[in-house]
C-alpha atoms as a PDB file:
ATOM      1  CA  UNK A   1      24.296 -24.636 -68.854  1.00  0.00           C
ATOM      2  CA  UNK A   2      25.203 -25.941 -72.066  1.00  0.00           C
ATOM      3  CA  UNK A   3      23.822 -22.558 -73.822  1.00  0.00           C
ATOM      4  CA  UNK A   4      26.105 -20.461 -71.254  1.00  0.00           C
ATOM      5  CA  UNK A   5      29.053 -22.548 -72.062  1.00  0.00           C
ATOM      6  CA  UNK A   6      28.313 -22.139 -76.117  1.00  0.00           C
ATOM      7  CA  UNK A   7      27.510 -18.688 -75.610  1.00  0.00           C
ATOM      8  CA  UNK A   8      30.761 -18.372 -74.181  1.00  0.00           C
ATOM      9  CA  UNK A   9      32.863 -19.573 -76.905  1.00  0.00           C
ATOM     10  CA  UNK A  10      31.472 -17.784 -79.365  1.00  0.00           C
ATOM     11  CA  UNK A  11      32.084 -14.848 -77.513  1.00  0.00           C
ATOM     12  CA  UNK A  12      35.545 -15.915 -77.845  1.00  0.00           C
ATOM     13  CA  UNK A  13      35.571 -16.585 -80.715  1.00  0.00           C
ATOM     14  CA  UNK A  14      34.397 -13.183 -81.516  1.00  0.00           C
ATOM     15  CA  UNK A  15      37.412 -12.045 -79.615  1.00  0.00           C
ATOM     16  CA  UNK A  16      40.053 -13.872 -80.995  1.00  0.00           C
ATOM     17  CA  UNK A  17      38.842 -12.510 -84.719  1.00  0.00           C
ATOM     18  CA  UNK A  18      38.674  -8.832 -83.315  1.00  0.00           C
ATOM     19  CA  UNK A  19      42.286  -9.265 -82.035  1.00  0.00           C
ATOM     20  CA  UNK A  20      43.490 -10.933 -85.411  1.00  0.00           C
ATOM     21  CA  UNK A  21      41.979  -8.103 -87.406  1.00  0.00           C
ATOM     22  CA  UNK A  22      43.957  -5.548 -85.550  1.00  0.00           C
ATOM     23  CA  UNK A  23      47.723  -7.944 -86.463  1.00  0.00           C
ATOM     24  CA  UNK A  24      49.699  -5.976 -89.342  1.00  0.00           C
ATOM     25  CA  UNK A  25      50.357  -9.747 -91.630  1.00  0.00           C
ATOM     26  CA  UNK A  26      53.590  -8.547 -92.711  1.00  0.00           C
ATOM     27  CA  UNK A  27      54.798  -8.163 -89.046  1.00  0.00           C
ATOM     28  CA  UNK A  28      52.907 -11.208 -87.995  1.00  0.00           C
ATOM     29  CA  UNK A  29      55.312 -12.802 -90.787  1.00  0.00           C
ATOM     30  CA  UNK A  30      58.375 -11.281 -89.770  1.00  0.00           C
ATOM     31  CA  UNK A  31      58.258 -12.831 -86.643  1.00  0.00           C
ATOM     32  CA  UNK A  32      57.299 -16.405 -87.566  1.00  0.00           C
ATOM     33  CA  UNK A  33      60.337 -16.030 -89.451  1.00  0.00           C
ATOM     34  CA  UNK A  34      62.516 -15.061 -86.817  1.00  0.00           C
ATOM     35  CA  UNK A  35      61.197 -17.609 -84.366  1.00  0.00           C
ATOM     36  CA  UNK A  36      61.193 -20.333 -87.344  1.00  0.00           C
ATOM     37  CA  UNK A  37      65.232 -19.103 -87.636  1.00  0.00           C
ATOM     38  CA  UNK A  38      65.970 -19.439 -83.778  1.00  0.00           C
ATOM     39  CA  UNK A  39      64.635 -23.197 -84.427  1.00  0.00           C
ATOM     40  CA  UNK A  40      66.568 -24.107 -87.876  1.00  0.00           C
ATOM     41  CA  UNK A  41      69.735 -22.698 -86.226  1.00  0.00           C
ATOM     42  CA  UNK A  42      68.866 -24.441 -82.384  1.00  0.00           C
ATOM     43  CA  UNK A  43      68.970 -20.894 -80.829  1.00  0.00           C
ATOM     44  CA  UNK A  44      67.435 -20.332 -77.639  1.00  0.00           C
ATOM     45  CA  UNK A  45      64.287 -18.029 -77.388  1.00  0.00           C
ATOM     46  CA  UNK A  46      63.746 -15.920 -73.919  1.00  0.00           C
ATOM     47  CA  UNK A  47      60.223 -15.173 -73.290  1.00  0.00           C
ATOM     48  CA  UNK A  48      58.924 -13.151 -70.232  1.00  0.00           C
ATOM     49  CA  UNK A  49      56.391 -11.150 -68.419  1.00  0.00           C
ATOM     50  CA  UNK A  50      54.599 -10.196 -65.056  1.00  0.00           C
ATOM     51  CA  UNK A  51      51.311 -11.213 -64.151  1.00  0.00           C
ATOM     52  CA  UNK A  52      49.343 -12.448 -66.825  1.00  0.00           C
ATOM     53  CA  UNK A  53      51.411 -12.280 -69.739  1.00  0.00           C
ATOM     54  CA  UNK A  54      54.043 -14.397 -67.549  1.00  0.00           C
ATOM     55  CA  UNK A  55      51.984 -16.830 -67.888  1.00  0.00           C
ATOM     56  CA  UNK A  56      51.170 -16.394 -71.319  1.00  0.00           C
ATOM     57  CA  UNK A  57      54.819 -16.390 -71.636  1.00  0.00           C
ATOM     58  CA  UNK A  58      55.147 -19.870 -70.299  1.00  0.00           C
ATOM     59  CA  UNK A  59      52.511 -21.065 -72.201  1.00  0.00           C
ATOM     60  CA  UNK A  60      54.356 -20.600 -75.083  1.00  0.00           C
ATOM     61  CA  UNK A  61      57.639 -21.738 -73.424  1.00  0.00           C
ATOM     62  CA  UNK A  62      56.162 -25.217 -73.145  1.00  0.00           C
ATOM     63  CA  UNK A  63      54.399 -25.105 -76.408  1.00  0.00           C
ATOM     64  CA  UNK A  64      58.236 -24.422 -77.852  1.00  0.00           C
ATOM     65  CA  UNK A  65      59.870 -27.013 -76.196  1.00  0.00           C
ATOM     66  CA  UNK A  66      57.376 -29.543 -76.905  1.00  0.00           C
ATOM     67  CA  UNK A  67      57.601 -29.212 -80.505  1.00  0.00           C
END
């Protein structure tokens, strides 16, 4: 089990790189800024979505607010 479970996460992990090689840095930046302004100004941010990127969506909607 435990090599399942480590093969697992590094298939992940694999994953997550593949998907972070494919983000443009400049517009990754751009919007850290804008969310970073929404906070320094206490603006609201609206996140949604169907299915599973609703719940993605209030992932990060609870990550937000608890910060």
């Amino acid at each position: 089990m435990y090599s399942f479970l480590t093969e697992c996460l590094i298939d992940q992990a694999k994953a997550l790189e593949f998907s972070a090689s494919k983000l443009c840095p400049k517009e990754v930046k751009k919007s850290l800024e804008i969310i970073y302004n929404c906070f320094d100004i206490k603006s609201k941010i609206i996140l949604c979505g169907v299915g599973k990127s609703g719940i993605v969506a209030r992932k990060m909607a609870a990550t937000f607010t608890s910060a």
